[in-house]
PDB file of N, CA and C in Angstrom:
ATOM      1  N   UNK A   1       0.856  -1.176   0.000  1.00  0.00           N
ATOM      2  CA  UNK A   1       0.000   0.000   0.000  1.00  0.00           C
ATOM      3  C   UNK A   1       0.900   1.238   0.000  1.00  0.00           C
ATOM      4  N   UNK A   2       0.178   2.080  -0.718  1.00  0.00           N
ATOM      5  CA  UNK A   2       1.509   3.499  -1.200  1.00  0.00           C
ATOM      6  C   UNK A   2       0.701   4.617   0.060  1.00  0.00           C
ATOM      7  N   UNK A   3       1.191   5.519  -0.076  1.00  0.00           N
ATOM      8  CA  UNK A   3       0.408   6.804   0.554  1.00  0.00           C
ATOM      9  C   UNK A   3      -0.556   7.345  -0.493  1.00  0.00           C
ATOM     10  N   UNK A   4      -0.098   7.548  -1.217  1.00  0.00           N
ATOM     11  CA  UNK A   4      -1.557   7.583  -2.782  1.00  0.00           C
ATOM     12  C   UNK A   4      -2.503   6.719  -2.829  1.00  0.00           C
ATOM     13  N   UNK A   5      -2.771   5.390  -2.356  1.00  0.00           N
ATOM     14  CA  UNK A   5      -3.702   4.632  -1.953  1.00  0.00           C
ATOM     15  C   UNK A   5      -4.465   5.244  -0.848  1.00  0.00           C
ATOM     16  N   UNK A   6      -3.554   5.493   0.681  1.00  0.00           N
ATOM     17  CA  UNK A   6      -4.077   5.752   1.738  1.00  0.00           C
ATOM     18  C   UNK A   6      -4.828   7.164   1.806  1.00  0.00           C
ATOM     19  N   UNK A   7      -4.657   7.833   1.020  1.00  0.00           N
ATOM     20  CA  UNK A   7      -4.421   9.366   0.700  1.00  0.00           C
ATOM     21  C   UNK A   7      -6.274   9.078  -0.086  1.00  0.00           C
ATOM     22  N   UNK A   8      -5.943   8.617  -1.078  1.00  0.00           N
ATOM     23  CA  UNK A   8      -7.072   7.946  -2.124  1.00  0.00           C
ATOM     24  C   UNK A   8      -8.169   7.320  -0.850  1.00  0.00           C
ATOM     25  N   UNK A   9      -8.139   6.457  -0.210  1.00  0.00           N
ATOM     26  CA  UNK A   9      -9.422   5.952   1.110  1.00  0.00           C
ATOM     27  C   UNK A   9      -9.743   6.739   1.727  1.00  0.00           C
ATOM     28  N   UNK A  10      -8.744   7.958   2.205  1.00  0.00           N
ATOM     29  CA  UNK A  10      -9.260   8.970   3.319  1.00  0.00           C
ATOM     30  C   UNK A  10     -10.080   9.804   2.730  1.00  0.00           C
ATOM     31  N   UNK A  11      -9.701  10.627   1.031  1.00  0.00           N
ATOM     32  CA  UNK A  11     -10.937  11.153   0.915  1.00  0.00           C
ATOM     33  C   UNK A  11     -12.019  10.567   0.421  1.00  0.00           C
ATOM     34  N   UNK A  12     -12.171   8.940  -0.034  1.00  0.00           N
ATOM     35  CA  UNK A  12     -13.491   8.784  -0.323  1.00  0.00           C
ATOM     36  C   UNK A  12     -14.127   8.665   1.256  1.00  0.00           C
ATOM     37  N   UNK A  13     -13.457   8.024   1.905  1.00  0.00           N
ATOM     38  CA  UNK A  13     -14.122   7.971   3.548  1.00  0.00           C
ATOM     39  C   UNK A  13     -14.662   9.511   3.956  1.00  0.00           C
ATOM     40  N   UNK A  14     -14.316  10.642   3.362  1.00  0.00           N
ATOM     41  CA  UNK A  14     -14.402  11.748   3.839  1.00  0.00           C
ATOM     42  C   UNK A  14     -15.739  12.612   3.328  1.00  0.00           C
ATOM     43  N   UNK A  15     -15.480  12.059   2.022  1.00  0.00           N
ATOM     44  CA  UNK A  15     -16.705  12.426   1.342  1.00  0.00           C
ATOM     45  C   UNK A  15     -18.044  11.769   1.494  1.00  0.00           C
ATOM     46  N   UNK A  16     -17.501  10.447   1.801  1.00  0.00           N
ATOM     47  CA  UNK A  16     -19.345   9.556   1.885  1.00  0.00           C
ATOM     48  C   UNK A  16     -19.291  10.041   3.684  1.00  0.00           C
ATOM     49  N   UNK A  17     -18.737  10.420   4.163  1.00  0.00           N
ATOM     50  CA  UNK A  17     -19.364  10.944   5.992  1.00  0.00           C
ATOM     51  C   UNK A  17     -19.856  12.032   5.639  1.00  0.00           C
ATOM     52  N   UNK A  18     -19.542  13.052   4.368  1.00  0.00           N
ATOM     53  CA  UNK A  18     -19.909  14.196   4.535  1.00  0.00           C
ATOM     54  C   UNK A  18     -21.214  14.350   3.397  1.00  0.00           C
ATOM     55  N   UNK A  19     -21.934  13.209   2.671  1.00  0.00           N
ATOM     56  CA  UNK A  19     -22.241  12.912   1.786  1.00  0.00           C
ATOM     57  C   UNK A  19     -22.679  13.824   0.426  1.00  0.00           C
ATOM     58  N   UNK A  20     -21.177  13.466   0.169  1.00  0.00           N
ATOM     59  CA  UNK A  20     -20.483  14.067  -1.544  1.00  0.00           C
ATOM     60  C   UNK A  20     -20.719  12.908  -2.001  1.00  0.00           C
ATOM     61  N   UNK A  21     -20.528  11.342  -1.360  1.00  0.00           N
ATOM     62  CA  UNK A  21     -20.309  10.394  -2.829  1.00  0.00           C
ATOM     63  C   UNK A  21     -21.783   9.286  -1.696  1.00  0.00           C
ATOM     64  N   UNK A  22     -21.448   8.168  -2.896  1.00  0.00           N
ATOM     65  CA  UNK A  22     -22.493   7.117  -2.222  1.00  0.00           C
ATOM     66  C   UNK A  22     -21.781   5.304  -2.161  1.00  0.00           C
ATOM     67  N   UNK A  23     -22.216   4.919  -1.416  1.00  0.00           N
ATOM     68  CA  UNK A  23     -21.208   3.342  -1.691  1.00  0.00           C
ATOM     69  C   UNK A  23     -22.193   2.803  -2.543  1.00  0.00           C
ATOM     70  N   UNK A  24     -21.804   2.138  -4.065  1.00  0.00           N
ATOM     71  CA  UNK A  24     -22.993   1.323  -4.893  1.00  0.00           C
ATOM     72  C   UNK A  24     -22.365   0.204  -4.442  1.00  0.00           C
ATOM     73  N   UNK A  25     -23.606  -0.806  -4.741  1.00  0.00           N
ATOM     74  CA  UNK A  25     -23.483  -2.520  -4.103  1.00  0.00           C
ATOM     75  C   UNK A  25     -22.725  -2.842  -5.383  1.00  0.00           C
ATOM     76  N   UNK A  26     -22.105  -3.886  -5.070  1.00  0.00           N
ATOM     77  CA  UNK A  26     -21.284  -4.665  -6.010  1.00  0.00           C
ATOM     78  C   UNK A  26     -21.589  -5.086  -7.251  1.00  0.00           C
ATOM     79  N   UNK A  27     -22.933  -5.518  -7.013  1.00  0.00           N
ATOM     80  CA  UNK A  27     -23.481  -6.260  -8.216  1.00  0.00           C
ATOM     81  C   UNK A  27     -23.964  -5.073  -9.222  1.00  0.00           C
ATOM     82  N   UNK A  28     -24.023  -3.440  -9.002  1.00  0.00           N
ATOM     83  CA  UNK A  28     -24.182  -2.537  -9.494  1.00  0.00           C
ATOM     84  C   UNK A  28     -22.682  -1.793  -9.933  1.00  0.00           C
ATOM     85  N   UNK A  29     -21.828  -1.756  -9.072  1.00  0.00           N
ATOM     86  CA  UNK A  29     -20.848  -1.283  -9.316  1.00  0.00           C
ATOM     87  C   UNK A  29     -20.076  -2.200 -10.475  1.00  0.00           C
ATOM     88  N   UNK A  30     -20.317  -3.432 -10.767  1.00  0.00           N
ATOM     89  CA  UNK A  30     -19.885  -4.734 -11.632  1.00  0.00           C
ATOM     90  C   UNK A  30     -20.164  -4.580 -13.224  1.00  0.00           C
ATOM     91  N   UNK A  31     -21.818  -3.997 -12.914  1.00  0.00           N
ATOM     92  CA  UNK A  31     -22.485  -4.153 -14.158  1.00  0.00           C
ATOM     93  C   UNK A  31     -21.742  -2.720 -14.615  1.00  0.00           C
ATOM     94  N   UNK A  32     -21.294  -1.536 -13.991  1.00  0.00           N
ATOM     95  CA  UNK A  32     -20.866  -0.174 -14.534  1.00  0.00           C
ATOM     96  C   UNK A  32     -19.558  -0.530 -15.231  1.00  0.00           C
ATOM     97  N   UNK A  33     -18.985  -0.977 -14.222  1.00  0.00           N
ATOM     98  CA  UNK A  33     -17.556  -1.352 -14.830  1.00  0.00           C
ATOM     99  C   UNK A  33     -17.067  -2.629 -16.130  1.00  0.00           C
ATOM    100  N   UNK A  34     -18.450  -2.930 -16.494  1.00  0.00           N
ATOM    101  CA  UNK A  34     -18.118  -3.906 -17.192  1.00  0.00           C
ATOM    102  C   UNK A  34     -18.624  -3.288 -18.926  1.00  0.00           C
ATOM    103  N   UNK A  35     -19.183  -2.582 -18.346  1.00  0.00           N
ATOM    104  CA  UNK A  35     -20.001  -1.728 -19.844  1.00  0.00           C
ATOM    105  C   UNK A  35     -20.857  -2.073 -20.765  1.00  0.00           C
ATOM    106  N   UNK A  36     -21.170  -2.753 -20.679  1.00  0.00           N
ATOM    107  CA  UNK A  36     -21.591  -4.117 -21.126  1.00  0.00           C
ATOM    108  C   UNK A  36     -23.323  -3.133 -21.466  1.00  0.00           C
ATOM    109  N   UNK A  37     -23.765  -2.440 -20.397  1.00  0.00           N
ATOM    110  CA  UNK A  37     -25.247  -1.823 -19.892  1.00  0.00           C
ATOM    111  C   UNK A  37     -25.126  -0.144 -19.943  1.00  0.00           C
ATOM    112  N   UNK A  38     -26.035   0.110 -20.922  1.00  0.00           N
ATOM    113  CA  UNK A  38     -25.880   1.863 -20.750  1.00  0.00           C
ATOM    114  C   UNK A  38     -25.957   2.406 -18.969  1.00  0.00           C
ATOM    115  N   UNK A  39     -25.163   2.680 -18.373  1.00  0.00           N
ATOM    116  CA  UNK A  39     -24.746   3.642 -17.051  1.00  0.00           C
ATOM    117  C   UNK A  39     -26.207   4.056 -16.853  1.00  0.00           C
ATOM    118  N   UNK A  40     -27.146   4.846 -17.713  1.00  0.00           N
ATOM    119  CA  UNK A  40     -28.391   5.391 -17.234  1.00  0.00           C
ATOM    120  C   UNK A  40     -29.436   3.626 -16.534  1.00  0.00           C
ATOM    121  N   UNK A  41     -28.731   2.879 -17.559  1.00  0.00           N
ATOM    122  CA  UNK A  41     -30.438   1.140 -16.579  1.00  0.00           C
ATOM    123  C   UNK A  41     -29.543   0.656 -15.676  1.00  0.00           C
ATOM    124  N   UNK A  42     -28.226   1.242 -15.563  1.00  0.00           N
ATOM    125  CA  UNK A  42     -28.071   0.428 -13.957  1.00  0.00           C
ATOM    126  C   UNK A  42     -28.250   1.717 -12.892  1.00  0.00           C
ATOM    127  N   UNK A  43     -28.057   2.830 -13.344  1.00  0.00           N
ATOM    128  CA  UNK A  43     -28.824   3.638 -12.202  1.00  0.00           C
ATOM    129  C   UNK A  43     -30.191   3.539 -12.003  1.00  0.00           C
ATOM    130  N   UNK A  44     -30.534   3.610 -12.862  1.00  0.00           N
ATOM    131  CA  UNK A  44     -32.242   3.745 -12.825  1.00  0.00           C
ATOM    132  C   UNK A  44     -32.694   2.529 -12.078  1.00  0.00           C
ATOM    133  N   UNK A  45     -31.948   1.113 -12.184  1.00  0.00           N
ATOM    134  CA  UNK A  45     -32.371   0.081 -11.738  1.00  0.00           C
ATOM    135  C   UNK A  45     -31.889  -0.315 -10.207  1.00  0.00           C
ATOM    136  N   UNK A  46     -30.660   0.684 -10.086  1.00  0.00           N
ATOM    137  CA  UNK A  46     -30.516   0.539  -8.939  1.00  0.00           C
ATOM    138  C   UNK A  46     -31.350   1.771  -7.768  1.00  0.00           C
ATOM    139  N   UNK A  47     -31.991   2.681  -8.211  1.00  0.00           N
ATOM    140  CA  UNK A  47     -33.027   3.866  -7.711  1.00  0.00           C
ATOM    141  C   UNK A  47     -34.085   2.625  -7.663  1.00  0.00           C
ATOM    142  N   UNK A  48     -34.716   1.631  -8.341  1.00  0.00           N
ATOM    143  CA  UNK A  48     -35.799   1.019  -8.199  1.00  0.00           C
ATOM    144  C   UNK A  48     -37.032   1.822  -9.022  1.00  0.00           C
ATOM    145  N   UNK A  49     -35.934   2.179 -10.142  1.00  0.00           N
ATOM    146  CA  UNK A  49     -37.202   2.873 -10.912  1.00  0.00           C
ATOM    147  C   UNK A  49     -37.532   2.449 -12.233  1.00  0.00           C
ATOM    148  N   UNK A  50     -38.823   2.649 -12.599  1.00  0.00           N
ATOM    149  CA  UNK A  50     -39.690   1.652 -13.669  1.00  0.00           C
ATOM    150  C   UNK A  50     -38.626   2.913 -14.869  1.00  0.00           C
ATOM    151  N   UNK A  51     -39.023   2.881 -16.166  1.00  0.00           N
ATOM    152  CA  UNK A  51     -38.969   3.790 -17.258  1.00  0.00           C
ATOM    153  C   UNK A  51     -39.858   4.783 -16.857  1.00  0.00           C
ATOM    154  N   UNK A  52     -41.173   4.439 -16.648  1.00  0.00           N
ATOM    155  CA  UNK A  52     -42.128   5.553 -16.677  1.00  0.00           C
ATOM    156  C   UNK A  52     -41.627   5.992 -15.166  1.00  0.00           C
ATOM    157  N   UNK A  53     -41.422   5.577 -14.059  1.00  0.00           N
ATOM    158  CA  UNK A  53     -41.106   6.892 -13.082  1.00  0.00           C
ATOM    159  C   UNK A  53     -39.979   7.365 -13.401  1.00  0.00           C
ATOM    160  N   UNK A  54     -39.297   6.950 -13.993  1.00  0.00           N
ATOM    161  CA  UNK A  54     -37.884   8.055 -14.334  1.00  0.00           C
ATOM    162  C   UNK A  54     -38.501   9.066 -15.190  1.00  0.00           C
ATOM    163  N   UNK A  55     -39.769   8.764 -15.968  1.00  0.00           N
ATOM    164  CA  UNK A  55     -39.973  10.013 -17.032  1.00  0.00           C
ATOM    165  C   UNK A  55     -40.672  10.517 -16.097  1.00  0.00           C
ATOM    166  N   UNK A  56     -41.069  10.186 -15.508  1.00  0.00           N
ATOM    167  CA  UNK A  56     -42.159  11.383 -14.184  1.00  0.00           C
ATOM    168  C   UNK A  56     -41.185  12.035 -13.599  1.00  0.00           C
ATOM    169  N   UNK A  57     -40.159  11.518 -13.502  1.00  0.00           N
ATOM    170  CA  UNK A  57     -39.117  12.246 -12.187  1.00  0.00           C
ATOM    171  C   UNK A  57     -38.476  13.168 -13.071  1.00  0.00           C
ATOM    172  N   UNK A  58     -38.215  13.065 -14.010  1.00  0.00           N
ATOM    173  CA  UNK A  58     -37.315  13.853 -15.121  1.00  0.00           C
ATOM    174  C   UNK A  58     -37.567  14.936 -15.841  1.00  0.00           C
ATOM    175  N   UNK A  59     -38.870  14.366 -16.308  1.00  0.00           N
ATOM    176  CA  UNK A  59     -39.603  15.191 -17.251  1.00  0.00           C
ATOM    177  C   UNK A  59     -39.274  14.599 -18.773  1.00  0.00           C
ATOM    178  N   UNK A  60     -38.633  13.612 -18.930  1.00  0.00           N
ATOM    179  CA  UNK A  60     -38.265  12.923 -20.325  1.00  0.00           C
ATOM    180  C   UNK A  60     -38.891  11.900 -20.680  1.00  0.00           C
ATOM    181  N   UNK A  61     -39.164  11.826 -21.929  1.00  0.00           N
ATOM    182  CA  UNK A  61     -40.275  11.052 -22.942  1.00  0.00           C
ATOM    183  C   UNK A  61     -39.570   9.640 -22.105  1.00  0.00           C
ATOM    184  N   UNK A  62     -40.633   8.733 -21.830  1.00  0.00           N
ATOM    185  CA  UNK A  62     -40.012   7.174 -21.937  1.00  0.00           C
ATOM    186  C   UNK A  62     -39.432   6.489 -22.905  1.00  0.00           C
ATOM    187  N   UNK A  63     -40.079   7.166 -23.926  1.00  0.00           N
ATOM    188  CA  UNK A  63     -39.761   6.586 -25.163  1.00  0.00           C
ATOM    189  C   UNK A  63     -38.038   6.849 -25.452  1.00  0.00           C
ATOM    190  N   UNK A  64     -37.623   7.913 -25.273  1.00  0.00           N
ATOM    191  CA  UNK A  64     -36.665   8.991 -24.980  1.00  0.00           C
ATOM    192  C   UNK A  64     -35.668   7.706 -24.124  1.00  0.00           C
ATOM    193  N   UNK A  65     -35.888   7.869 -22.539  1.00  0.00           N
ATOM    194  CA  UNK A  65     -35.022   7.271 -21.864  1.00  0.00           C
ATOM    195  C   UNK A  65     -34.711   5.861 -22.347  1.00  0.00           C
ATOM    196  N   UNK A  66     -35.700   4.687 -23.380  1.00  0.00           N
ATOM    197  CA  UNK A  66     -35.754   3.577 -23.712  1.00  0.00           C
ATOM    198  C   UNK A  66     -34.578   3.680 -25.312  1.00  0.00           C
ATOM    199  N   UNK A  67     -34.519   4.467 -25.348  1.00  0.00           N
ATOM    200  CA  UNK A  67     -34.001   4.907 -26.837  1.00  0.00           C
ATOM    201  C   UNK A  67     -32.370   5.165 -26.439  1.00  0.00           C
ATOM    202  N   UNK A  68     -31.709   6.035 -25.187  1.00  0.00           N
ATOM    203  CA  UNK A  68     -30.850   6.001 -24.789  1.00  0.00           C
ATOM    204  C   UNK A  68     -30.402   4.828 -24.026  1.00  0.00           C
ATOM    205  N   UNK A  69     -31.345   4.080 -23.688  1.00  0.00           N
ATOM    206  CA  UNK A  69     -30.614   2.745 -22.743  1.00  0.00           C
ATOM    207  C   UNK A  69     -30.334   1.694 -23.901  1.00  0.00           C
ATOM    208  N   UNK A  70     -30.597   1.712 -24.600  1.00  0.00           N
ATOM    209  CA  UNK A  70     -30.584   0.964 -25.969  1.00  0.00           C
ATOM    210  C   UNK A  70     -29.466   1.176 -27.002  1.00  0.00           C
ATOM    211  N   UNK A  71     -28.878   2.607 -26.420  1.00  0.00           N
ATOM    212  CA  UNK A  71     -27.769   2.783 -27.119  1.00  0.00           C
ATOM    213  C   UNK A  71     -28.567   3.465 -28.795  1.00  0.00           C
ATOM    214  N   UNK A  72     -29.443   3.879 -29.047  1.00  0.00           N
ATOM    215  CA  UNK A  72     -29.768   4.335 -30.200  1.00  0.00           C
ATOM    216  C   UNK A  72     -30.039   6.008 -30.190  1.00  0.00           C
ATOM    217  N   UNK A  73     -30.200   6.286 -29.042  1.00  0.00           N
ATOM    218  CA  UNK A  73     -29.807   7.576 -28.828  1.00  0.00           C
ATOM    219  C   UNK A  73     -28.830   8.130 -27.718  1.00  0.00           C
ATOM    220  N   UNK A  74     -28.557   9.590 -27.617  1.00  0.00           N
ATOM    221  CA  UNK A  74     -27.590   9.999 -27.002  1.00  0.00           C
ATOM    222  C   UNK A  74     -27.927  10.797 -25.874  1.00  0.00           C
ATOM    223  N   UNK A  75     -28.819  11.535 -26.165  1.00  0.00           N
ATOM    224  CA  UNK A  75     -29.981  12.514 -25.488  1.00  0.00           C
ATOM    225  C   UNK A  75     -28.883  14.126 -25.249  1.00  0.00           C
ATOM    226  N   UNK A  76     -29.874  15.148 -25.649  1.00  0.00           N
ATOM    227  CA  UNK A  76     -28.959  16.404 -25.601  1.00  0.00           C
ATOM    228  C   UNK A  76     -28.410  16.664 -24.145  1.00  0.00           C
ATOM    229  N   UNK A  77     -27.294  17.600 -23.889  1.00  0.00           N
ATOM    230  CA  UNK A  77     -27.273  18.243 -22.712  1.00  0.00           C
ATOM    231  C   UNK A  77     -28.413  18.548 -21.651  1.00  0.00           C
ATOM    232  N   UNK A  78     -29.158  19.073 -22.132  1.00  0.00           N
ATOM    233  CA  UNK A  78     -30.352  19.394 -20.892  1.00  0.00           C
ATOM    234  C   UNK A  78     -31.596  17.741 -20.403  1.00  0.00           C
ATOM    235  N   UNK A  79     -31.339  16.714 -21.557  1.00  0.00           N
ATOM    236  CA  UNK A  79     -31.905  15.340 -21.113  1.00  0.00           C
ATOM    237  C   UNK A  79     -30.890  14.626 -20.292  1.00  0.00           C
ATOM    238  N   UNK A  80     -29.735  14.953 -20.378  1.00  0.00           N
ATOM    239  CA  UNK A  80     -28.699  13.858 -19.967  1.00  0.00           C
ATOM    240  C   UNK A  80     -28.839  14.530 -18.160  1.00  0.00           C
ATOM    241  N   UNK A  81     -28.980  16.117 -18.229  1.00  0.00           N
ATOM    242  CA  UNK A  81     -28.622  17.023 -16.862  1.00  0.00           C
ATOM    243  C   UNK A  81     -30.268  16.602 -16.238  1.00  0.00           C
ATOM    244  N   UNK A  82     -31.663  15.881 -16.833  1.00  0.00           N
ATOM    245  CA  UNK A  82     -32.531  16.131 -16.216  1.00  0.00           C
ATOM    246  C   UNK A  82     -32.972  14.626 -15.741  1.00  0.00           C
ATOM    247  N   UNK A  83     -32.174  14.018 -16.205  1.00  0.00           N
ATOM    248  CA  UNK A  83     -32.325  12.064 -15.917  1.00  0.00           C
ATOM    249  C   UNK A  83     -31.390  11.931 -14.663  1.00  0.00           C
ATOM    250  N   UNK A  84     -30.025  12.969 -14.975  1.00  0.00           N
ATOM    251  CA  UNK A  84     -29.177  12.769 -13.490  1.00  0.00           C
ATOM    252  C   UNK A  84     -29.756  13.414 -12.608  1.00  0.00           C
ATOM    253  N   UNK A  85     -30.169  14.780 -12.905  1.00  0.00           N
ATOM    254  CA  UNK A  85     -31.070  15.301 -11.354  1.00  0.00           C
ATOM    255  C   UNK A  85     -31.990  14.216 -11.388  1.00  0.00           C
ATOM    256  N   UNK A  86     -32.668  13.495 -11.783  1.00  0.00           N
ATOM    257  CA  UNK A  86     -33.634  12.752 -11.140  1.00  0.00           C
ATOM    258  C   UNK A  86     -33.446  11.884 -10.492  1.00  0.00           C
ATOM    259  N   UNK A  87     -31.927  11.017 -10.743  1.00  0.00           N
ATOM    260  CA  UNK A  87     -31.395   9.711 -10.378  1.00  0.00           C
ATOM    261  C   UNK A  87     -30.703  10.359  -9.212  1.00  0.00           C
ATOM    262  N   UNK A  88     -30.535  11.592  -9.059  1.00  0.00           N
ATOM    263  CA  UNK A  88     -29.584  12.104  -7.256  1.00  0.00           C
ATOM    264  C   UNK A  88     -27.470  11.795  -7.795  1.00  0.00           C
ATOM    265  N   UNK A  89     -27.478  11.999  -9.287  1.00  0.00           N
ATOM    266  CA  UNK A  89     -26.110  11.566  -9.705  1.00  0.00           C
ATOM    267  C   UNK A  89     -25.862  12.883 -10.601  1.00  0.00           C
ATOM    268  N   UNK A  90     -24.066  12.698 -11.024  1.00  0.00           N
ATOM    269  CA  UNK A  90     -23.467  13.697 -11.295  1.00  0.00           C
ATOM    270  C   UNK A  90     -23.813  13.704 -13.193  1.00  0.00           C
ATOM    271  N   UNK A  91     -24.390  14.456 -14.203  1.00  0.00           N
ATOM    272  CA  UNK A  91     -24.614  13.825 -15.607  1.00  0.00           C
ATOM    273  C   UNK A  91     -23.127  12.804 -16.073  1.00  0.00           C
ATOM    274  N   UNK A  92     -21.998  12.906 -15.504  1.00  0.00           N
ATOM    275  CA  UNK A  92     -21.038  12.880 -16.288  1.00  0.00           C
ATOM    276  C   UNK A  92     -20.872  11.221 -16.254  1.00  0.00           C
ATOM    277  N   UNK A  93     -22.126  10.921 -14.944  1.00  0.00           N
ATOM    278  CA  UNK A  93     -22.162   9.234 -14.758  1.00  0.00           C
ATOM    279  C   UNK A  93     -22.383   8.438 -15.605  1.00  0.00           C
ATOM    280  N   UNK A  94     -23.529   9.036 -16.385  1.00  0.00           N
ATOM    281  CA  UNK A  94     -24.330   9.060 -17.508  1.00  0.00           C
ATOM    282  C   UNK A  94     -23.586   8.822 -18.639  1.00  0.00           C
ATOM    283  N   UNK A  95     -22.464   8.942 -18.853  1.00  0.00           N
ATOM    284  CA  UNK A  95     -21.551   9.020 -20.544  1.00  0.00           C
ATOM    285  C   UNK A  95     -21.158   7.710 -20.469  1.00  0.00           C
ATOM    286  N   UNK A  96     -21.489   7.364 -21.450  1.00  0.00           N
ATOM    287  CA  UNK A  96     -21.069   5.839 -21.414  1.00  0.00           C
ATOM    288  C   UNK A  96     -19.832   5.923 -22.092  1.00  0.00           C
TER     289      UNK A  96
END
């Protein structure tokens, strides 16, 4: 273990006490890192939210959010900034 490791734990420890960040469960953090799944259906799925409450929470077409999880769309700046305010995440989570 380096001091850049230890350095690296203290501020995520610092930030989730002060809550800047969040701990995702494994089996969520797995599916992100594997890429495999557009970043927006494992948030959304890990919020416990249908398509249609993410478009309630958002304000974006379902059709819309089904079209970006699918990888066939991209969704502009102000869809990408109104799916992350809804999900409680930063948009930049969102870029696959």
């Amino acid at each position: 273990m380096t001091l850049s490791d230890v350095q690296t734990y203290d501020d995520a420890r610092l930030a989730l006490a002060e809550g800047r960040d969040e701990l995702i469960p494994e089996p969520f953090a797995s599916r992100l890192m594997d890429g495999v799944e557009h970043p927006l259906t494992v948030f959304r799925e890990l919020r416990g939210l249908s398509n249609a409450d993410l478009a309630r929470a958002s304000g974006v077409n379902r059709v819309q959010i089904r079209d970006i999880e699918a990888g066939r769309a991209s969704g502009s700046v102000r869809t990408v900034a109104a799916l992350a305010e809804a999900l409680g995440i930063d948009a930049s989570d969102l870029v696959a």
